[in-house]
PDB file of N, CA and C in Angstrom:
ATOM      1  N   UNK A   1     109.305  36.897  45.772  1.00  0.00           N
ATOM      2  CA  UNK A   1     108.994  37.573  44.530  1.00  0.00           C
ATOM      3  C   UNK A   1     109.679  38.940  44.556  1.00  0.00           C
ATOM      4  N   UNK A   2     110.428  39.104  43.728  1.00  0.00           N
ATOM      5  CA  UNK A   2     111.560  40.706  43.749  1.00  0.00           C
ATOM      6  C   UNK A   2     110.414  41.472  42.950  1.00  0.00           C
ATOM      7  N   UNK A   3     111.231  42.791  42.849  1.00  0.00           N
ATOM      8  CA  UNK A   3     110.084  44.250  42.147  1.00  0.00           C
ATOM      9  C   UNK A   3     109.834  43.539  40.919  1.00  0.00           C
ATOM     10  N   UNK A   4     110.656  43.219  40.282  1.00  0.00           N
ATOM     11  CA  UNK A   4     110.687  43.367  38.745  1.00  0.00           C
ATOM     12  C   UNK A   4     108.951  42.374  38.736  1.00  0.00           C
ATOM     13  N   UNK A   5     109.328  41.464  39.211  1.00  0.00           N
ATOM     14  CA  UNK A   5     107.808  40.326  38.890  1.00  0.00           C
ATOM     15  C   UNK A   5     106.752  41.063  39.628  1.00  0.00           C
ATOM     16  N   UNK A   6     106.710  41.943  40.366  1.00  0.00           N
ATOM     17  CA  UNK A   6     105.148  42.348  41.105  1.00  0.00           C
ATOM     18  C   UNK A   6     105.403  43.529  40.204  1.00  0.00           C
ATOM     19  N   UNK A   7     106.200  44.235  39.159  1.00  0.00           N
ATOM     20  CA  UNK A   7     105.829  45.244  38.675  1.00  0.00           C
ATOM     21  C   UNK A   7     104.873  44.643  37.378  1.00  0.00           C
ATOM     22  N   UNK A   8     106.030  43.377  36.711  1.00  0.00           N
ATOM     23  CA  UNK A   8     105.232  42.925  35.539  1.00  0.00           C
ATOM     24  C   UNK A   8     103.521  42.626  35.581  1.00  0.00           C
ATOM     25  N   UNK A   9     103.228  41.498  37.032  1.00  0.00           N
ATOM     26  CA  UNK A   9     102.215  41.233  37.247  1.00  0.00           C
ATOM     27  C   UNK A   9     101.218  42.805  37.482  1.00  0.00           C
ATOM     28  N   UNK A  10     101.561  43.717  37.692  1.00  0.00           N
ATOM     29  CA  UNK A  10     100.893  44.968  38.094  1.00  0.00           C
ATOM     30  C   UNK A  10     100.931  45.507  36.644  1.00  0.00           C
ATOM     31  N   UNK A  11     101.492  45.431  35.846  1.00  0.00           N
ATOM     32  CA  UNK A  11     101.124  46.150  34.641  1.00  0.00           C
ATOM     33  C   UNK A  11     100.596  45.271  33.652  1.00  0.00           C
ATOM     34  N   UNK A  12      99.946  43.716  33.866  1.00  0.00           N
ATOM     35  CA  UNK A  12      99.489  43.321  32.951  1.00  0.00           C
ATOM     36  C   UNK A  12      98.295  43.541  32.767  1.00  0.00           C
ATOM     37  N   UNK A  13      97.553  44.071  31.683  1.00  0.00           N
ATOM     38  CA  UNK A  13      96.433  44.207  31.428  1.00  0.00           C
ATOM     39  C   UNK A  13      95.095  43.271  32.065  1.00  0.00           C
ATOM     40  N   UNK A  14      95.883  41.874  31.781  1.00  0.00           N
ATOM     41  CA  UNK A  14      94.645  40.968  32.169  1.00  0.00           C
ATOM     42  C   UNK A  14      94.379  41.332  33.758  1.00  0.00           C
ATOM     43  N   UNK A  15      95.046  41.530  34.837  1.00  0.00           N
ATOM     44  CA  UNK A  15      94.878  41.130  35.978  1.00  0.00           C
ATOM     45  C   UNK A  15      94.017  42.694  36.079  1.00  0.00           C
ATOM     46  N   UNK A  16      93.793  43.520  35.531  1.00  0.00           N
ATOM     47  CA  UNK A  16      92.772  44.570  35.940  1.00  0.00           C
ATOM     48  C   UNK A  16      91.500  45.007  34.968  1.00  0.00           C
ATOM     49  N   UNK A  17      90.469  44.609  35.800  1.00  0.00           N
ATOM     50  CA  UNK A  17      88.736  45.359  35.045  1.00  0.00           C
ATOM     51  C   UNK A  17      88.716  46.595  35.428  1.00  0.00           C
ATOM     52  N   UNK A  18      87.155  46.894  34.631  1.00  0.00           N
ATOM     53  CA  UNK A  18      86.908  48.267  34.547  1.00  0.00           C
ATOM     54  C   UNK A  18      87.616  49.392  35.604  1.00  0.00           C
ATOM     55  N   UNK A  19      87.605  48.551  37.159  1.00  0.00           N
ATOM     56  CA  UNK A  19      87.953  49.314  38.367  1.00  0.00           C
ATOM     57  C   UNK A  19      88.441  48.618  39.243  1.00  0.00           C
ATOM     58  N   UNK A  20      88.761  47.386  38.964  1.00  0.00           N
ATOM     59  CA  UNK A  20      89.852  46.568  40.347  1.00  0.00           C
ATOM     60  C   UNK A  20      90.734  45.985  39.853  1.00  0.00           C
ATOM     61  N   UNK A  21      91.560  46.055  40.784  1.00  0.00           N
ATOM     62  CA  UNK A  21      92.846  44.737  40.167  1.00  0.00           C
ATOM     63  C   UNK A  21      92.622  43.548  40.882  1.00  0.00           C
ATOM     64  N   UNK A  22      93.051  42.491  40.205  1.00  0.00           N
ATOM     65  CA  UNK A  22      92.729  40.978  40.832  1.00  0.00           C
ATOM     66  C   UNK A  22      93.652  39.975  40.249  1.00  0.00           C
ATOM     67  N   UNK A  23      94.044  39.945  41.191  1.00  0.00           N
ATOM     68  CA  UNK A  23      95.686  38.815  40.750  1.00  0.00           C
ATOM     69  C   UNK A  23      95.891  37.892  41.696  1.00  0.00           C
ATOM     70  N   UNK A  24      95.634  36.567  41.932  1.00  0.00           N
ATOM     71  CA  UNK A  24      96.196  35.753  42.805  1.00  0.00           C
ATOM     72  C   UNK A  24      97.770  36.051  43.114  1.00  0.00           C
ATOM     73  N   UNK A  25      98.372  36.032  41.501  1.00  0.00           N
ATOM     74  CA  UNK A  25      99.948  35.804  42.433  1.00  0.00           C
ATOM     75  C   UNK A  25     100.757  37.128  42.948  1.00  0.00           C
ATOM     76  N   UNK A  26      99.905  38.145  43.018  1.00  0.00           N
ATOM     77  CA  UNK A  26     100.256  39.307  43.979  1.00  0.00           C
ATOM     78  C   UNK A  26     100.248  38.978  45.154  1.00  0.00           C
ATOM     79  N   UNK A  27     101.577  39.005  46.110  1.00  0.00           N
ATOM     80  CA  UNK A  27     101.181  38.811  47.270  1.00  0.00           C
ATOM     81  C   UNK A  27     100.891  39.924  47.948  1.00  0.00           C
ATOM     82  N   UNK A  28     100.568  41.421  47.224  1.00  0.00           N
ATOM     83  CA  UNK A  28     100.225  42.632  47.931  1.00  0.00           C
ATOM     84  C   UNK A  28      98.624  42.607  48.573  1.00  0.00           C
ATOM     85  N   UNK A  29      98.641  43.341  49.263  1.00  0.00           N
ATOM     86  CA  UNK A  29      96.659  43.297  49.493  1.00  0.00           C
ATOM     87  C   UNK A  29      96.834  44.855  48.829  1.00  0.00           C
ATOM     88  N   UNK A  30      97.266  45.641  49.268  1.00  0.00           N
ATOM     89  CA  UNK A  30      97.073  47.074  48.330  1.00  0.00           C
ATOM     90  C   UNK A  30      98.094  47.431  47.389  1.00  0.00           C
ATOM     91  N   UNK A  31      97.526  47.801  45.981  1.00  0.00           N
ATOM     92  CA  UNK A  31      98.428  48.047  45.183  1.00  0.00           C
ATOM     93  C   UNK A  31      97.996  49.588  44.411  1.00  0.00           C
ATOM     94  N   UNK A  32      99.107  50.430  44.162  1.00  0.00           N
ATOM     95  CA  UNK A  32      99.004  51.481  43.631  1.00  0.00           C
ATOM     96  C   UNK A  32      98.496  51.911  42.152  1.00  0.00           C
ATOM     97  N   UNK A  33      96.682  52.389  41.968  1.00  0.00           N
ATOM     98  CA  UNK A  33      96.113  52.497  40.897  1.00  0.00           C
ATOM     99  C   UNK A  33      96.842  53.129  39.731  1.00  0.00           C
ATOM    100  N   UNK A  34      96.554  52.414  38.334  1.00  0.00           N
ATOM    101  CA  UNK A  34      97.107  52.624  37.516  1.00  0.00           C
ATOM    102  C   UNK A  34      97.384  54.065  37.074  1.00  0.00           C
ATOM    103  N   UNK A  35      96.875  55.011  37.138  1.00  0.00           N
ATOM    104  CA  UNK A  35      96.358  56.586  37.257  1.00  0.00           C
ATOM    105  C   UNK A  35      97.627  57.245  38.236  1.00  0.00           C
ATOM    106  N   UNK A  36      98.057  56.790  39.104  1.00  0.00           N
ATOM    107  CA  UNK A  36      99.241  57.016  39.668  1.00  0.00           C
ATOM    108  C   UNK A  36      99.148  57.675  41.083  1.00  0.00           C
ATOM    109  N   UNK A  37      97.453  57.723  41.254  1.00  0.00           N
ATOM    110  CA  UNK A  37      96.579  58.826  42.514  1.00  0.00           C
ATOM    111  C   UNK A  37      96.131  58.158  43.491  1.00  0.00           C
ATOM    112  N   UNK A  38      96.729  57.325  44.390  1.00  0.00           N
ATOM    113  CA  UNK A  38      95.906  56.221  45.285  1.00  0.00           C
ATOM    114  C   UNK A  38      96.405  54.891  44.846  1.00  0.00           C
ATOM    115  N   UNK A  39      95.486  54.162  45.962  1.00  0.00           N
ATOM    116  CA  UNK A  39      95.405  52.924  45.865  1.00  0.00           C
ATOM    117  C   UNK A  39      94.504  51.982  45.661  1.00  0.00           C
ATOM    118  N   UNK A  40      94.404  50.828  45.605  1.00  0.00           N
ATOM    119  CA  UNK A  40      93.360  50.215  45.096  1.00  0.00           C
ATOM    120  C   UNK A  40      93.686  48.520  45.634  1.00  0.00           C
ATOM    121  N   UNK A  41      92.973  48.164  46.234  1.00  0.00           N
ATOM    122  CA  UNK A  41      92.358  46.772  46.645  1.00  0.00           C
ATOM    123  C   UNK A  41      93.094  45.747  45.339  1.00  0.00           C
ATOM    124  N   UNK A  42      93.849  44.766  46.127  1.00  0.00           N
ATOM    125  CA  UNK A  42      94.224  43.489  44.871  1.00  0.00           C
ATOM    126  C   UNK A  42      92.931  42.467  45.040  1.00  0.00           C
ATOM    127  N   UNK A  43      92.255  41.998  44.958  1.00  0.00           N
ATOM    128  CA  UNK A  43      90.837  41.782  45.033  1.00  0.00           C
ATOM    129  C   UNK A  43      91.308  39.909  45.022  1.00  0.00           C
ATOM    130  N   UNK A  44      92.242  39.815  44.170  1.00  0.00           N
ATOM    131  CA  UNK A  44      92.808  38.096  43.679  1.00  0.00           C
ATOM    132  C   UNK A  44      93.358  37.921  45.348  1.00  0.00           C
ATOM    133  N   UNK A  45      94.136  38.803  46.507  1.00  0.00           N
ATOM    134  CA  UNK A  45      94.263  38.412  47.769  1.00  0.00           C
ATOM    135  C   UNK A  45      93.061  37.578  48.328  1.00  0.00           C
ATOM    136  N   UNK A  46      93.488  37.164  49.258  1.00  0.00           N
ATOM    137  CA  UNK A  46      92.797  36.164  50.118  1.00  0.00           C
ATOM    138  C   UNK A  46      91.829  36.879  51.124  1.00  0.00           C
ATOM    139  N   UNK A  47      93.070  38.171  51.612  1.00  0.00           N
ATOM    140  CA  UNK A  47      92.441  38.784  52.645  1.00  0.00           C
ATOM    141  C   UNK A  47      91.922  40.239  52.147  1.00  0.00           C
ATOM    142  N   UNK A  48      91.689  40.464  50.939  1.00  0.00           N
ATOM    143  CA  UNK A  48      91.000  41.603  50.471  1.00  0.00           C
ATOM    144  C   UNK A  48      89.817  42.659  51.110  1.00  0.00           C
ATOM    145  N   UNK A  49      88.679  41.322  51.286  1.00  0.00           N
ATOM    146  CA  UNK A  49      87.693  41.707  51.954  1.00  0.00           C
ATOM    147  C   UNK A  49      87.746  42.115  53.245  1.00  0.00           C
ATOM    148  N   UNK A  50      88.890  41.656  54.043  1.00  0.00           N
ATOM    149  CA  UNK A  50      88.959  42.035  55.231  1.00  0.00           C
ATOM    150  C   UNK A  50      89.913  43.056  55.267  1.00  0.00           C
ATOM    151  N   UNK A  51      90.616  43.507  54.432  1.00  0.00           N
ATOM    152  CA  UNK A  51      91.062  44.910  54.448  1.00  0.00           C
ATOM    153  C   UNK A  51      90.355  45.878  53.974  1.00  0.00           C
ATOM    154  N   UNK A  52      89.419  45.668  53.023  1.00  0.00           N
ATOM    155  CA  UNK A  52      88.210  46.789  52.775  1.00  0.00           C
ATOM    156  C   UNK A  52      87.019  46.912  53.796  1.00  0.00           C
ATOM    157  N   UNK A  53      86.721  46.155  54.463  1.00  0.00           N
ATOM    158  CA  UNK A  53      85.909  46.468  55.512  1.00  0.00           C
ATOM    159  C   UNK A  53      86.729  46.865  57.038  1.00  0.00           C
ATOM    160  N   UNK A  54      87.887  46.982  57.074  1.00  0.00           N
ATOM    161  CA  UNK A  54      88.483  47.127  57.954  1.00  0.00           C
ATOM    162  C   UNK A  54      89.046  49.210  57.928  1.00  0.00           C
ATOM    163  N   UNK A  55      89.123  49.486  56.083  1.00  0.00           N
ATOM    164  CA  UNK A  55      89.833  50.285  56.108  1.00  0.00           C
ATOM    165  C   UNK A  55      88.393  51.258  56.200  1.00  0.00           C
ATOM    166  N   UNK A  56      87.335  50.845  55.960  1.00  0.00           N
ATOM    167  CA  UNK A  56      85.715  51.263  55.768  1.00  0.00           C
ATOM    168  C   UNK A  56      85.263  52.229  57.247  1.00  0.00           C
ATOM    169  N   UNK A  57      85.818  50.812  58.256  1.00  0.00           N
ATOM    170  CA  UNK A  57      85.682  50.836  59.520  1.00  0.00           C
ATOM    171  C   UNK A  57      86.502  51.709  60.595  1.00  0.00           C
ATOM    172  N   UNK A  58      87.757  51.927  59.974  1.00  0.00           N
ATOM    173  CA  UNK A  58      89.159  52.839  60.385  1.00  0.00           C
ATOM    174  C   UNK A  58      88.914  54.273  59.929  1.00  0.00           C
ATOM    175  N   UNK A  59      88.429  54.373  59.013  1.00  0.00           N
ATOM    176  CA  UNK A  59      87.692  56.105  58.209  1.00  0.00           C
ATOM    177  C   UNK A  59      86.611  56.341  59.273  1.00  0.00           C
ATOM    178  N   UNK A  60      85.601  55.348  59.741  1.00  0.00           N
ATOM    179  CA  UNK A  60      84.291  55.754  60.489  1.00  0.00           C
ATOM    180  C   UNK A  60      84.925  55.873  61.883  1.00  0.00           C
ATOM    181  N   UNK A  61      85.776  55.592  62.599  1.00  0.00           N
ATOM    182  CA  UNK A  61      86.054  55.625  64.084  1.00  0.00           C
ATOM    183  C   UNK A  61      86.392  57.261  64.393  1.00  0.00           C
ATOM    184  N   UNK A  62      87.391  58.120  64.023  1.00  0.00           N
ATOM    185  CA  UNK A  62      87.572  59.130  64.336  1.00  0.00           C
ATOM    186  C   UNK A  62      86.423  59.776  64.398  1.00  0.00           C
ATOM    187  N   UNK A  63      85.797  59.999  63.221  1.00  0.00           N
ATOM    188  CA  UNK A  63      84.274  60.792  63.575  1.00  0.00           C
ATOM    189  C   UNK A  63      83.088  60.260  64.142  1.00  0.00           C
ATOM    190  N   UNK A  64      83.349  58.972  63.915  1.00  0.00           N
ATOM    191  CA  UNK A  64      82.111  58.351  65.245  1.00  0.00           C
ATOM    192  C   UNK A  64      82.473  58.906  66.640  1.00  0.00           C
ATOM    193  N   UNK A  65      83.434  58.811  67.025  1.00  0.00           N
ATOM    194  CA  UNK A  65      83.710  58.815  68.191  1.00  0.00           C
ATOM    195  C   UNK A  65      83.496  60.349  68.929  1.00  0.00           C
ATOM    196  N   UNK A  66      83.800  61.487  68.114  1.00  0.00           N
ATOM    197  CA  UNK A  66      83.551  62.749  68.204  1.00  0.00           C
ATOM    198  C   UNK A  66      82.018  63.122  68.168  1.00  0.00           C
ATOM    199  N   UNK A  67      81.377  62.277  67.169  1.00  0.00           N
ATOM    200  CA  UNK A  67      79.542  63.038  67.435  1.00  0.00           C
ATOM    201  C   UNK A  67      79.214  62.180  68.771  1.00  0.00           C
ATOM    202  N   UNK A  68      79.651  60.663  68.897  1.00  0.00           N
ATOM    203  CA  UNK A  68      78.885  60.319  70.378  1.00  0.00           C
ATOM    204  C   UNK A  68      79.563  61.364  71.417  1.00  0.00           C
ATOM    205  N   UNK A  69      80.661  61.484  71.892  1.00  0.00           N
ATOM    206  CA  UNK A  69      81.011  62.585  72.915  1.00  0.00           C
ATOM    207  C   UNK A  69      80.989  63.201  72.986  1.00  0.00           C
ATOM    208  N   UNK A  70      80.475  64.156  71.891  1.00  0.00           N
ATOM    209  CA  UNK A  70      80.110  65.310  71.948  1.00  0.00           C
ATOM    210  C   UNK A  70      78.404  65.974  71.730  1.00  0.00           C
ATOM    211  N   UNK A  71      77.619  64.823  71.202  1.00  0.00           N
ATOM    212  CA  UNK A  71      76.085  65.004  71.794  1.00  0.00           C
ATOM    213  C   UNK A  71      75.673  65.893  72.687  1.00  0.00           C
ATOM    214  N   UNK A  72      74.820  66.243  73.000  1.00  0.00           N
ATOM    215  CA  UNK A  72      74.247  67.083  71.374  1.00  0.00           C
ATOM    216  C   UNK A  72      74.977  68.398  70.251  1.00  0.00           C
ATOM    217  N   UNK A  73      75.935  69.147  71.418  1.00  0.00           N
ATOM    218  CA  UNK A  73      76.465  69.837  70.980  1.00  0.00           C
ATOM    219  C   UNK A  73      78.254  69.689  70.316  1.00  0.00           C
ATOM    220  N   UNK A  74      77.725  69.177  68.478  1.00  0.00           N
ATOM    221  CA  UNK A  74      78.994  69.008  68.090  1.00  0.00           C
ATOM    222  C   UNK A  74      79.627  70.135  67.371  1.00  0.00           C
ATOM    223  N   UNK A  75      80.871  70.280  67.874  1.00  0.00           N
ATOM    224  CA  UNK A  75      81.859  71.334  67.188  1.00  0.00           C
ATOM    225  C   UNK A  75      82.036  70.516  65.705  1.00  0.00           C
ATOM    226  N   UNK A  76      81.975  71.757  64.578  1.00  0.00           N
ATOM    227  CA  UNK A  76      81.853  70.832  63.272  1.00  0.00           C
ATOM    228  C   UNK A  76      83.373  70.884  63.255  1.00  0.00           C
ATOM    229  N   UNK A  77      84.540  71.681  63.664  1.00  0.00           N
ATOM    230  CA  UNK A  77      85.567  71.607  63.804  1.00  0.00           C
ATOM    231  C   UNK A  77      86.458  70.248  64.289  1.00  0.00           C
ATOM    232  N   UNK A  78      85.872  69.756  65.147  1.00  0.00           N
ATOM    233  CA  UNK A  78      85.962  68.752  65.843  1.00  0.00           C
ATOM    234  C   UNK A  78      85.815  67.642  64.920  1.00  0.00           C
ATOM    235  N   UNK A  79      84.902  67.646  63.786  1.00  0.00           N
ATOM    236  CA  UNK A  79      84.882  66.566  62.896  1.00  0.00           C
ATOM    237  C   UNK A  79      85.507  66.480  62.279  1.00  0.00           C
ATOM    238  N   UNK A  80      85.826  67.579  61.550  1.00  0.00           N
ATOM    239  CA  UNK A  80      86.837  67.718  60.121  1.00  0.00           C
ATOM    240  C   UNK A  80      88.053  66.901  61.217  1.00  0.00           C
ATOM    241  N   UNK A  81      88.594  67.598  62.658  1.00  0.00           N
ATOM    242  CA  UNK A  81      89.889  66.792  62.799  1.00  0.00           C
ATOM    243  C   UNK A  81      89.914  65.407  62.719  1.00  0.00           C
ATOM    244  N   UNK A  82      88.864  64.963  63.047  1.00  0.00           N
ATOM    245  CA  UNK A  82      88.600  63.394  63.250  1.00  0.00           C
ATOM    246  C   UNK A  82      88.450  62.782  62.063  1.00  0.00           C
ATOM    247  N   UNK A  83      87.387  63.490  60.782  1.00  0.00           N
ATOM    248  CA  UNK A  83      88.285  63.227  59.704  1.00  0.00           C
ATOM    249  C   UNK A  83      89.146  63.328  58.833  1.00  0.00           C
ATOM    250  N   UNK A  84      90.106  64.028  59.518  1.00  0.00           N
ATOM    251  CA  UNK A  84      91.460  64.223  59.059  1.00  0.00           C
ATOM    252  C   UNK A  84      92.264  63.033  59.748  1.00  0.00           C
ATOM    253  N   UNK A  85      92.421  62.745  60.810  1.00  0.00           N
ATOM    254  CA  UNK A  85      92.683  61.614  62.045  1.00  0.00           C
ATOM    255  C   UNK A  85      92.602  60.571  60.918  1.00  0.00           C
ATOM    256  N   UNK A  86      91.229  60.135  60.338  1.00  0.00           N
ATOM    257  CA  UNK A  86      90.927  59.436  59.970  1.00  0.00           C
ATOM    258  C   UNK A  86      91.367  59.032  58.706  1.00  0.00           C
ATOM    259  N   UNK A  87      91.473  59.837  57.831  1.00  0.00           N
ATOM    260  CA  UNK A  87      92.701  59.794  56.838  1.00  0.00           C
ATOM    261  C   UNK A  87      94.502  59.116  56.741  1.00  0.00           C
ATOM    262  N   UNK A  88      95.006  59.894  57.561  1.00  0.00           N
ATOM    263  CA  UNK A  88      96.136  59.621  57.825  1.00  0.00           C
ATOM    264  C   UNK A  88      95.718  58.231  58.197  1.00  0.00           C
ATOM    265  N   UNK A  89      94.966  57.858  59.115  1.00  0.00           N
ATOM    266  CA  UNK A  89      95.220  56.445  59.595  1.00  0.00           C
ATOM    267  C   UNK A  89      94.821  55.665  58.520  1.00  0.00           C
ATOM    268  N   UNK A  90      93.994  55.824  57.723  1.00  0.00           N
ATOM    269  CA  UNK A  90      93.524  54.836  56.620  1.00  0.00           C
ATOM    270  C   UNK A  90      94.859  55.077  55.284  1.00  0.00           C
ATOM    271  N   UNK A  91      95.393  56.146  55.171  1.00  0.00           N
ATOM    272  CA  UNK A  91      96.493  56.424  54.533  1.00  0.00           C
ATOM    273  C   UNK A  91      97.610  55.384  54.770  1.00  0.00           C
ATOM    274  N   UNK A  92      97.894  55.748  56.092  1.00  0.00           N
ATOM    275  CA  UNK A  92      99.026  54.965  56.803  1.00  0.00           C
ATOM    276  C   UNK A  92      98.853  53.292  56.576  1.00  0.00           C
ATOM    277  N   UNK A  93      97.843  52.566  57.022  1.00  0.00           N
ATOM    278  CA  UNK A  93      97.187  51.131  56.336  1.00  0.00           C
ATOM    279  C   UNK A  93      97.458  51.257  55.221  1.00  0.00           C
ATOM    280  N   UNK A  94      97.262  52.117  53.779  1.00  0.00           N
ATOM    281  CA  UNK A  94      97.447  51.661  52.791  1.00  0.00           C
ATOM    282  C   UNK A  94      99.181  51.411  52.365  1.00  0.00           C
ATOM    283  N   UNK A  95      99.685  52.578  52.976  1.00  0.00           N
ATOM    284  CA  UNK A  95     101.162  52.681  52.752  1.00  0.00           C
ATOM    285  C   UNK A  95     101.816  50.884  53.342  1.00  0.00           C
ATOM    286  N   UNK A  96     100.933  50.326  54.547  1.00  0.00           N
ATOM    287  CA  UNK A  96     101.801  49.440  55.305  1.00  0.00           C
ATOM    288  C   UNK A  96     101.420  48.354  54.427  1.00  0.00           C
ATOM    289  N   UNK A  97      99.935  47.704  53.460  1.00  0.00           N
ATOM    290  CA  UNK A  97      99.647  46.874  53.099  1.00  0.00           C
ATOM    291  C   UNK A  97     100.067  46.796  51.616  1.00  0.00           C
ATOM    292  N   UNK A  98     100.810  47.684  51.460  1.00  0.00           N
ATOM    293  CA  UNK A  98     100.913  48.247  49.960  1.00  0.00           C
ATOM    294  C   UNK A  98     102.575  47.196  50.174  1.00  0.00           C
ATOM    295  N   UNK A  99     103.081  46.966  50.964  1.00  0.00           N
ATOM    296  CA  UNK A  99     104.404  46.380  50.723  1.00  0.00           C
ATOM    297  C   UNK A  99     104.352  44.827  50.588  1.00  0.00           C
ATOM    298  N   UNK A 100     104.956  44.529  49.965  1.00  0.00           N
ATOM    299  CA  UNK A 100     105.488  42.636  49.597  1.00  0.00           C
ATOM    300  C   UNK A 100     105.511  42.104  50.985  1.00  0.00           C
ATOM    301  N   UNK A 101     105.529  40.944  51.467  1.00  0.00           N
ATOM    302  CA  UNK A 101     105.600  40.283  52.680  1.00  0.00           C
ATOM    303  C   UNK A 101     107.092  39.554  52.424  1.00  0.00           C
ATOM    304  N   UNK A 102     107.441  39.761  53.264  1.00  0.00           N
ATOM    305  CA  UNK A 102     109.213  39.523  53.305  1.00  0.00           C
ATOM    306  C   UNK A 102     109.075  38.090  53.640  1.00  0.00           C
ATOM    307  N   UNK A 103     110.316  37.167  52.971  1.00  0.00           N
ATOM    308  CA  UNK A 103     110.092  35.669  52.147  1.00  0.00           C
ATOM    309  C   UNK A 103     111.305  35.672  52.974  1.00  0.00           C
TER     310      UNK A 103
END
C-alpha cells in the first residue's frame, strides 16, 4: 500500500468517531490525529490493544522503578526524569508504529 492510499484511507471521514480511528485496511497500528498534535491508536488493527496496553505500561516503568528504589526517601526530581525517560520512550514507540510495514 504506497502514501497516497494510507493518506486517502486516513482522511476518510467514515473510518474516524468522536475520538478513534478504526480502519481495517490500515496496516498502521499508530496513526497521526487529525488535529495534527499526536497520535492516536488505529483501533480497526489487529494488534491495537496490545499496543495500548503496552504503551500504558512503557509510561509506568520509568517512574515505577524510581519510587520502589528509592523508598522511602523519593527525590521528586528523580521522577520528573523518569517521567521524562518515559516519554521519549513512549514517543519513540509511537514514531516506530506509526510507519507502514514494508511489503
Amino acid at each position: 500500500m504506497n502514501k497516497e492510499e494510507l493518506d486517502k484511507l486516513w482522511a476518510d471521514p467514515a473510518n474516524w468517531s468522536f475520538w478513534s480511528y478504526r480502519c481495517a485496511q490500515d496496516p498502521r497500528i499508530i496513526v497521526k490525529k487529525r488535529t495534527k498534535l499526536g497520535w492516536t491508536i488505529n483501533f480497526g488493527h489487529p494488534r491495537a490493544i496490545v499496543a495500548l496496553v503496552g504503551m500504558v505500561l512503557l509510561g509506568l516503568i520509568a517512574p515505577g522503578c524510581v519510587m520502589i528504589t528509592e523508598y522511602p526517601m523519593v527525590n521528586p526530581l528523580h521522577i520528573y526524569l523518569g517521567i521524562g525517560i518515559s516519554i521519549l520512550m513512549t514517543c519513540t514507540l509511537c514514531i516506530l508504529l506509526s510507519r507502514p510495514p514494508k511489503s
